[in-house]
N, C-alpha and C. Protein backbone atom coordinates (compact mmCIF):
# COMPACT_ATOMS: atom_id res chain seq x y z
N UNK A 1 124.64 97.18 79.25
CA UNK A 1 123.68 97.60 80.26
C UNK A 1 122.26 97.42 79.75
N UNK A 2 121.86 97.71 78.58
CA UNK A 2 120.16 97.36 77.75
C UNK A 2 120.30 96.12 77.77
N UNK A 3 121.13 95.19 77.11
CA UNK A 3 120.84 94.18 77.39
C UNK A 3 120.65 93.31 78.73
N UNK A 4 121.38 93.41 79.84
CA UNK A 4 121.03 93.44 81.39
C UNK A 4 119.57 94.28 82.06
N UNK A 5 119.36 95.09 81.39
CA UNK A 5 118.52 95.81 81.94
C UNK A 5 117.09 94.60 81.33
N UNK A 6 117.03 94.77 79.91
CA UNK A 6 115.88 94.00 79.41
C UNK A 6 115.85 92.83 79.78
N UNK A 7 116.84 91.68 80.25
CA UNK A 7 116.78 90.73 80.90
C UNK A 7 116.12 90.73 82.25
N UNK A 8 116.12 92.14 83.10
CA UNK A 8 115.57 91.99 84.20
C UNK A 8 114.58 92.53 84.30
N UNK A 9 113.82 93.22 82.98
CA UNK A 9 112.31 93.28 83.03
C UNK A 9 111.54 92.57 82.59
N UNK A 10 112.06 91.11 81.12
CA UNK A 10 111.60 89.76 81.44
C UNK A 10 112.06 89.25 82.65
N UNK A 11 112.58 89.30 83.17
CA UNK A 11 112.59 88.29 84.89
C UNK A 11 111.54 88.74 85.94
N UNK A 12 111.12 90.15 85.65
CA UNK A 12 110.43 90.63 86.51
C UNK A 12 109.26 90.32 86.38
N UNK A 13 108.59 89.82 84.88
CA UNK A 13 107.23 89.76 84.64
C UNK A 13 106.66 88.32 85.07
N UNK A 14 107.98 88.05 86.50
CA UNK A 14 107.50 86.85 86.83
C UNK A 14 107.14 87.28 87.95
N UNK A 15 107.09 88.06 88.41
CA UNK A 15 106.66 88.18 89.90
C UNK A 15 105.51 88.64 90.55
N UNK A 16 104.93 87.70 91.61
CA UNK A 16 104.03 87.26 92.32
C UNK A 16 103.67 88.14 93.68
N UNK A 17 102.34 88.52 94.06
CA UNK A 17 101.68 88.89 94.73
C UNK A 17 102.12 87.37 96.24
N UNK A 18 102.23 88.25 97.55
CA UNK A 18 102.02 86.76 98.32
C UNK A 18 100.96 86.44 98.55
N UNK A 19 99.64 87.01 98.69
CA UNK A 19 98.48 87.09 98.59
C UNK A 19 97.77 86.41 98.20
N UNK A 20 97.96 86.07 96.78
CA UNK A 20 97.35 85.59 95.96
C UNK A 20 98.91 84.27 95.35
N UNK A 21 99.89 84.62 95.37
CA UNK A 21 100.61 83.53 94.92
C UNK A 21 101.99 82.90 95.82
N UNK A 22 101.34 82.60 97.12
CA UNK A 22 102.13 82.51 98.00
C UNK A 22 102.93 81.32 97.62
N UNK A 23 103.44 80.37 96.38
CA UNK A 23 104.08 79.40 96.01
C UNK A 23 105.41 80.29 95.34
N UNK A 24 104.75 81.67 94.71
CA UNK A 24 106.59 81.93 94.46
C UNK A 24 106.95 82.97 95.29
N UNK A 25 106.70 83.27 96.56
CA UNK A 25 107.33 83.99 96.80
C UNK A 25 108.64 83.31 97.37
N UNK A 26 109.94 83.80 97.53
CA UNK A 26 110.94 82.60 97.66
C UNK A 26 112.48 83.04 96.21
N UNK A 27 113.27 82.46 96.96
CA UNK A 27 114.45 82.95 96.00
C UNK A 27 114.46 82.01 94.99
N UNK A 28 114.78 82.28 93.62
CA UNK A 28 114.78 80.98 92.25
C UNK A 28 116.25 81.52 91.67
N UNK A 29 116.32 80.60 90.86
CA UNK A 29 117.48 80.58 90.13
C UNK A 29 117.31 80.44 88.73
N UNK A 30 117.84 80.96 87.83
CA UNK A 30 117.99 81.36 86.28
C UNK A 30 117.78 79.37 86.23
N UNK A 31 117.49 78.94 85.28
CA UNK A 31 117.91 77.52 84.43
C UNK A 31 118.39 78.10 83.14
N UNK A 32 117.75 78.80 82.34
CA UNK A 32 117.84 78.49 81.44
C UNK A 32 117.81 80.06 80.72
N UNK A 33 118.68 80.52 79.93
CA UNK A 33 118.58 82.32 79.16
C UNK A 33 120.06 81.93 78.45
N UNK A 34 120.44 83.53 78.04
CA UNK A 34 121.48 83.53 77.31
C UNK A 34 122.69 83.31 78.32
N UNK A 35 123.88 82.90 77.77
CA UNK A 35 124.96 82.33 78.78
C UNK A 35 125.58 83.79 79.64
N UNK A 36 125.41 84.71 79.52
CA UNK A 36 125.70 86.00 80.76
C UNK A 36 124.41 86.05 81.47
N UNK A 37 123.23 85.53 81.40
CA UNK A 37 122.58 85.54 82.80
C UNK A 37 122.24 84.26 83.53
N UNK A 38 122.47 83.05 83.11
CA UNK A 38 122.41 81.79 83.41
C UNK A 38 123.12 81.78 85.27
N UNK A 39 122.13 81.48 85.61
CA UNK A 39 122.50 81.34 87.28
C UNK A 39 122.56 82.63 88.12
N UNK A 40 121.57 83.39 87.07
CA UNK A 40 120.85 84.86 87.64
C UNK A 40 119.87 84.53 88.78
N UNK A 41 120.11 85.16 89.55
CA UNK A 41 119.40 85.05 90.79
C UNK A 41 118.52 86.10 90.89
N UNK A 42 116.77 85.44 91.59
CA UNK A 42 115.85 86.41 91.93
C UNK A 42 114.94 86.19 93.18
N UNK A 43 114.74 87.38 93.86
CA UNK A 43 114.07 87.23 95.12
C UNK A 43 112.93 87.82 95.17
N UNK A 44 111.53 86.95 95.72
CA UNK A 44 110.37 87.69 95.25
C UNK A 44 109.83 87.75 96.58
N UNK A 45 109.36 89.12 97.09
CA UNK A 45 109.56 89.34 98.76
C UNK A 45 107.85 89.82 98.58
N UNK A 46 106.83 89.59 99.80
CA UNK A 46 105.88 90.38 100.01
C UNK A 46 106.13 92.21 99.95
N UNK A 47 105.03 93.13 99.33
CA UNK A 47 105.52 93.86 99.25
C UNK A 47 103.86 94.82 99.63
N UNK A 48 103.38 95.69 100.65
CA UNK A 48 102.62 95.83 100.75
C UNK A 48 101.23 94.80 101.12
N UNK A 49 100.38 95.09 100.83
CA UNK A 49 98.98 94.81 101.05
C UNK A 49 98.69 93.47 100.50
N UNK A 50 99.39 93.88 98.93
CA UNK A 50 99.20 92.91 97.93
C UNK A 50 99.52 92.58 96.55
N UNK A 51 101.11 93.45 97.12
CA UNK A 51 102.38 93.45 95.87
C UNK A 51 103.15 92.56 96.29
N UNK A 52 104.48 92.84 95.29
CA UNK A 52 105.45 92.10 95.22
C UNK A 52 106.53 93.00 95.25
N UNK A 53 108.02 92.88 95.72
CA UNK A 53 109.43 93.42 95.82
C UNK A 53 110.24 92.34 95.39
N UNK A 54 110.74 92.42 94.03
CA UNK A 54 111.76 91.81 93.43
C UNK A 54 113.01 92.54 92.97
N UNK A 55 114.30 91.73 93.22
CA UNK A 55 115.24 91.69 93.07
C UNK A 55 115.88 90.66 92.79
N UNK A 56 117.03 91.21 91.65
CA UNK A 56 117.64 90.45 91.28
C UNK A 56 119.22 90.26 90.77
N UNK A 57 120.03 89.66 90.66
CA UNK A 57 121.62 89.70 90.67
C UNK A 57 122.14 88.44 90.20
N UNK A 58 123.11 88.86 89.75
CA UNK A 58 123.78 87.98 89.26
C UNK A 58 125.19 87.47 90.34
N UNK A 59 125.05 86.20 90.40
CA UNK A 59 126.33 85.47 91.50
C UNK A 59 127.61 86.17 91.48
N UNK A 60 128.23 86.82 92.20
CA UNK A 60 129.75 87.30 92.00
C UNK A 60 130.66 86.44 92.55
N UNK A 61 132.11 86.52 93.02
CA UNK A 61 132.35 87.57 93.06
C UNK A 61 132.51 88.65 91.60
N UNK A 62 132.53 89.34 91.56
CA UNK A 62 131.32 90.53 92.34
C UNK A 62 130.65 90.12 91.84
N UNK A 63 129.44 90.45 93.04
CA UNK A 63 127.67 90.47 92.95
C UNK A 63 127.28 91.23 92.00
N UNK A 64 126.68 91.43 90.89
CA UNK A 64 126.24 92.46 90.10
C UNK A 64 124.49 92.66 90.14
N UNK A 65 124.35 93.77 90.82
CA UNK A 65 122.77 94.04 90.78
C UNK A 65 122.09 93.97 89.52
N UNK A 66 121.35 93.45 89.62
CA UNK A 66 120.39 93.43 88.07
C UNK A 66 119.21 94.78 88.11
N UNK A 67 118.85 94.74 89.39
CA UNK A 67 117.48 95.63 89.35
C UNK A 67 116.56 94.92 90.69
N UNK A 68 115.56 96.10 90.61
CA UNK A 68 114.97 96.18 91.56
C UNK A 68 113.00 96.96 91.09
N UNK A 69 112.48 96.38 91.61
CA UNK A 69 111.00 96.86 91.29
C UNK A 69 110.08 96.49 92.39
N UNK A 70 109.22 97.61 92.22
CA UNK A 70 107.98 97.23 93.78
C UNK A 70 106.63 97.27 93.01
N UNK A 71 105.65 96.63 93.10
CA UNK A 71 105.12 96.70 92.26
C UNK A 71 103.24 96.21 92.66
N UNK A 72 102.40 97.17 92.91
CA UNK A 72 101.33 96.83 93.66
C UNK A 72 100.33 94.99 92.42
N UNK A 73 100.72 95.02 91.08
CA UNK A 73 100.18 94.21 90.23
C UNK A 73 98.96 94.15 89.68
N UNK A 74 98.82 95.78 89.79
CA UNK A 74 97.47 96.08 88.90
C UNK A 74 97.73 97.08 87.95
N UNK A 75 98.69 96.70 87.34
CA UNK A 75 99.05 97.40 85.78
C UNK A 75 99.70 98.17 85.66
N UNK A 76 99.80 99.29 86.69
CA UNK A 76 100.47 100.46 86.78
C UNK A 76 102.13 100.53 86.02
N UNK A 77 102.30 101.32 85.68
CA UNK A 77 103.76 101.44 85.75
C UNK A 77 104.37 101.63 86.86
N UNK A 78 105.74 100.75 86.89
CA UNK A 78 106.31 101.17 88.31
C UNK A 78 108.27 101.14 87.66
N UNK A 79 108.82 102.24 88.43
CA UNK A 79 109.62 101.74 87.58
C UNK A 79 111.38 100.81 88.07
N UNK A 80 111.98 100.85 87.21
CA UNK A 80 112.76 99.61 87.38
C UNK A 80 114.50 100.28 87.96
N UNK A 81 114.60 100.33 88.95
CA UNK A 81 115.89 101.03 89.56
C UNK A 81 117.01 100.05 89.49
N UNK A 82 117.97 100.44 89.25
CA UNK A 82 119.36 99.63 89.25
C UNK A 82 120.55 100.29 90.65
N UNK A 83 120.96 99.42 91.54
CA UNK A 83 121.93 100.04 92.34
C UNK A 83 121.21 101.56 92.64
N UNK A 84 120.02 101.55 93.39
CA UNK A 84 119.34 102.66 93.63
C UNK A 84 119.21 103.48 92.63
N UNK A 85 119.58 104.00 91.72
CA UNK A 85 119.31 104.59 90.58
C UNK A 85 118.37 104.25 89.23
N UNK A 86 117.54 104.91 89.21
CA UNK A 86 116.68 105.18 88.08
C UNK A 86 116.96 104.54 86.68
N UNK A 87 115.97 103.83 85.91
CA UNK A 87 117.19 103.11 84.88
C UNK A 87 116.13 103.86 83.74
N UNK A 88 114.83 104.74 83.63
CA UNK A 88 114.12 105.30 82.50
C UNK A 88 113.48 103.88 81.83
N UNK A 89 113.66 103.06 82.33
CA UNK A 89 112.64 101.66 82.28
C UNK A 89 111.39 101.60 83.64
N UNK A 90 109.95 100.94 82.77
CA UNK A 90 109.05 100.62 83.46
C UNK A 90 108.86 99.39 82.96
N UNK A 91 107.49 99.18 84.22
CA UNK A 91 106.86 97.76 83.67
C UNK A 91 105.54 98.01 84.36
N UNK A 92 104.76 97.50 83.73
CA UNK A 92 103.03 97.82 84.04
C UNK A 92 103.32 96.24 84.14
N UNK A 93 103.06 95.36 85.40
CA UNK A 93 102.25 94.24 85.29
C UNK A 93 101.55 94.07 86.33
N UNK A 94 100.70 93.03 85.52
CA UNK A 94 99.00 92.68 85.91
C UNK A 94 99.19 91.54 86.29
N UNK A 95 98.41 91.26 87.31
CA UNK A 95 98.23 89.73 87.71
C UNK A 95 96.56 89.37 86.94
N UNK A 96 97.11 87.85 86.18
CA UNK A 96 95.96 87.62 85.40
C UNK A 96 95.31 86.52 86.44
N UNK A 97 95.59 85.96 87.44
CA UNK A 97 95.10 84.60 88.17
C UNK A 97 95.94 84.50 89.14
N UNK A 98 95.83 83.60 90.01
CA UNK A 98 96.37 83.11 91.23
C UNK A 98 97.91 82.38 90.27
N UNK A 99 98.14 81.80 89.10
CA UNK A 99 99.38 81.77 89.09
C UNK A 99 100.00 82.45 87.76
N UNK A 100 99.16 83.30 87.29
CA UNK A 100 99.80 84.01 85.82
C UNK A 100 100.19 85.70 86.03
N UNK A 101 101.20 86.44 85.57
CA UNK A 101 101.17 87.87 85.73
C UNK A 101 101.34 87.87 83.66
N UNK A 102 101.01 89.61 83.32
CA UNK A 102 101.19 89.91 82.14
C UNK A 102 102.01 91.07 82.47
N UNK A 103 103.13 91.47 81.41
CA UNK A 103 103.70 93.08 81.60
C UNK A 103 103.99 93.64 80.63
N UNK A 104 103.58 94.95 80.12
CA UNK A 104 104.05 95.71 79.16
C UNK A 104 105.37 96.62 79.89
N UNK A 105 106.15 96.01 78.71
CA UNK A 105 107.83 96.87 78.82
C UNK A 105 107.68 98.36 78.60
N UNK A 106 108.48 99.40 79.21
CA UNK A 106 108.73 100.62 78.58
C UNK A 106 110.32 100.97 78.60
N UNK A 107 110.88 102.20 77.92
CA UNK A 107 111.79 102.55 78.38
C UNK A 107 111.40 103.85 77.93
N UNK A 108 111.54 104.58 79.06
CA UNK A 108 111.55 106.26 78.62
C UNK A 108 110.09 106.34 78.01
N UNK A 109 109.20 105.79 78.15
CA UNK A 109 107.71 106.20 78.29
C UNK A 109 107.26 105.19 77.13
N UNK A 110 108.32 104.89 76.03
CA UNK A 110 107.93 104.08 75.12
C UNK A 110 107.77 102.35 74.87
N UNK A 111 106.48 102.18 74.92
CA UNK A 111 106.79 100.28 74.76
C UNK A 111 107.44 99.54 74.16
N UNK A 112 108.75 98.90 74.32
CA UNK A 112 108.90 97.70 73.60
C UNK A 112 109.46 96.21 73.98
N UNK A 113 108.08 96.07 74.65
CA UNK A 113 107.69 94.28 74.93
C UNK A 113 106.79 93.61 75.63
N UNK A 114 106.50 92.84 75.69
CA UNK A 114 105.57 91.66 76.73
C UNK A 114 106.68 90.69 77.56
N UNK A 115 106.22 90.54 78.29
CA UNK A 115 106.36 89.15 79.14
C UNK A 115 104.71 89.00 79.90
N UNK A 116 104.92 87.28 79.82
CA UNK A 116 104.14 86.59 80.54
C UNK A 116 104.65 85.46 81.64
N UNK A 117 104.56 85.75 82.56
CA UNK A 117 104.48 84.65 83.62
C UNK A 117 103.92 83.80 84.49
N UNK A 118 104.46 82.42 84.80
CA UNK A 118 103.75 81.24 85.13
C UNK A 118 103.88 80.43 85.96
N UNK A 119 103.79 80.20 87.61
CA UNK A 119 104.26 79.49 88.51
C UNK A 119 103.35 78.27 88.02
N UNK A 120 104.41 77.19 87.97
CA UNK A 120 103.85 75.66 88.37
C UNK A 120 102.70 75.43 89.48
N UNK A 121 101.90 74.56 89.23
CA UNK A 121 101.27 73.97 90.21
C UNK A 121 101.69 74.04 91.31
N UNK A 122 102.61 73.45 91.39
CA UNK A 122 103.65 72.92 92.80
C UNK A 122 104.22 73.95 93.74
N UNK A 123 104.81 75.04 92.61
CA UNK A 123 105.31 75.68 93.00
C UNK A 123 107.07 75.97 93.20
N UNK A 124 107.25 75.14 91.92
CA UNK A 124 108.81 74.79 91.87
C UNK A 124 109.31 75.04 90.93
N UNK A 125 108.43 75.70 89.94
CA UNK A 125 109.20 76.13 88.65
C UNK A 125 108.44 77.64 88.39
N UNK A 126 109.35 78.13 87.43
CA UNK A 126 108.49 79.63 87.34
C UNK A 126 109.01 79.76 85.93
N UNK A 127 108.08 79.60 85.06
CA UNK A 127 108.09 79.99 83.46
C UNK A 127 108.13 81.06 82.69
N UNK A 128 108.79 81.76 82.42
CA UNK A 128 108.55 83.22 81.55
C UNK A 128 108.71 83.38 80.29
N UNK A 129 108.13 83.98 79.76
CA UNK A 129 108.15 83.84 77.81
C UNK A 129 107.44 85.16 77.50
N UNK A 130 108.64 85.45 76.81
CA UNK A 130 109.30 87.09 76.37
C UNK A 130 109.07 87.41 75.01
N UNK A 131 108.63 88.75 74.70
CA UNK A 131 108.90 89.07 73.34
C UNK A 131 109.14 90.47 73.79
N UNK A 132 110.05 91.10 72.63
CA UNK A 132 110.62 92.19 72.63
C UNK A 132 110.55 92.69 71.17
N UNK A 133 109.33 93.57 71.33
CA UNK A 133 109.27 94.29 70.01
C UNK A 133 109.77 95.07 69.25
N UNK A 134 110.64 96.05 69.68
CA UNK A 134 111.53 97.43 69.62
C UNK A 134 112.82 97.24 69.87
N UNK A 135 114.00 97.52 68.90
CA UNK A 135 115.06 97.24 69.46
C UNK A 135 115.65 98.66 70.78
N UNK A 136 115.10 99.40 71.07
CA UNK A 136 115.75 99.86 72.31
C UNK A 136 115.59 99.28 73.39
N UNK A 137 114.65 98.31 73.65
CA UNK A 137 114.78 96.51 74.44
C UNK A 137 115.82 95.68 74.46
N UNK A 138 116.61 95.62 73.37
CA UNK A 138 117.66 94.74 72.87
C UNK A 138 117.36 94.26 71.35
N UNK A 139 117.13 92.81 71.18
CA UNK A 139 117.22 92.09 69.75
C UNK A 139 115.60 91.69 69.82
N UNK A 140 115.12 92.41 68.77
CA UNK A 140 113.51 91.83 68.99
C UNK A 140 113.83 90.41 68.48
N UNK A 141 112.57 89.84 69.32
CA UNK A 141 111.94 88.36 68.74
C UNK A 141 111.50 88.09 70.21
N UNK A 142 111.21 86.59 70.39
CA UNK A 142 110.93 85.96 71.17
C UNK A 142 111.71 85.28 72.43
N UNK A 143 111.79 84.68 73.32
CA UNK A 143 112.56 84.24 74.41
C UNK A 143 111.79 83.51 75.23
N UNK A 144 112.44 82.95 75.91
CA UNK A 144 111.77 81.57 77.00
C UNK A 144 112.77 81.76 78.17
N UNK A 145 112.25 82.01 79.53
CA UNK A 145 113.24 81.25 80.54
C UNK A 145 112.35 80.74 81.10
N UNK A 146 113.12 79.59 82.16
CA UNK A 146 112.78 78.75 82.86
C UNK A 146 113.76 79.39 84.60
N UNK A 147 112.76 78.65 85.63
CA UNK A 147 113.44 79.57 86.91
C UNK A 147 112.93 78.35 87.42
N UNK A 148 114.19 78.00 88.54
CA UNK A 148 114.01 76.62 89.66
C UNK A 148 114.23 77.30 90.90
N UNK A 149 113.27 76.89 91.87
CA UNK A 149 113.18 77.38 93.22
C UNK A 149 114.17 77.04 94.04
N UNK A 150 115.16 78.22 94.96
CA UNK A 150 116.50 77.20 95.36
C UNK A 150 115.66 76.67 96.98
């Protein structure tokens, strides 16, 4: 479950304002992570004024919820629910530009990680690159995914 969980608060630090990044809002697909989330699915929905509502799951049968976050993208903590329930994970992210967000990880009030995210030009790829400082995140070090627009 930490490890699922921390996978979907790097996935989350990809998500886009429609406002300001109306190229990802739109469902993508995993390319590229460790082989249990590969062909993880995420949906990045208008959410307010000038947030974002992401969700995300993994293909079933069975469907397995990954998580869920609403998130206005001005730093705040907001936090990260699983199957309606509370998971004691946050994520503060910031939108740095029309196609970059930044997020500091928590769990249970304490930080451990970054993600940064990056829509393509185009609007067809969505880049994320992870570090996880603390092992109650999972395995610290570094990480890369890649996300293709279906």
């Amino acid at each position: 479950m930490k490890r699922t969980a921390a996978a979907l608060v790097c996935l989350l630090t990809a998500s886009v304002s429609a406002s300001a990044w109306d190229k990802a809002v739109g469902t993508w697909t995993l390319r590229t992570s460790g082989k249990e989330q590969r062909g993880r699915v995420m949906k990045i929905e208008s959410w307010g004024p000038s947030g974002s509502r992401i969700s995300s799951w993994l293909p079933g049968p069975p469907k397995v919820d990954v998580g869920v976050l609403e998130t206005k993208l001005d730093g705040a903590d907001v936090p990260v629910v699983i199957q309606g329930k509370p998971t004691g994970m946050t994520m503060a992210i910031r939108r740095i530009d029309s196609r970059r967000v930044v997020s500091v990880l928590k769990l249970h009030g304490k930080p451990y990680g970054t993600s940064k995210g990056e829509v393509s030009p185009d609007g067809k790829v969505l880049r994320v690159e992870n570090e996880i400082t603390d092992t109650i995140g999972g395995q610290p070090g570094k990480s890369s995914e890649v996300w293709d627009r279906q």
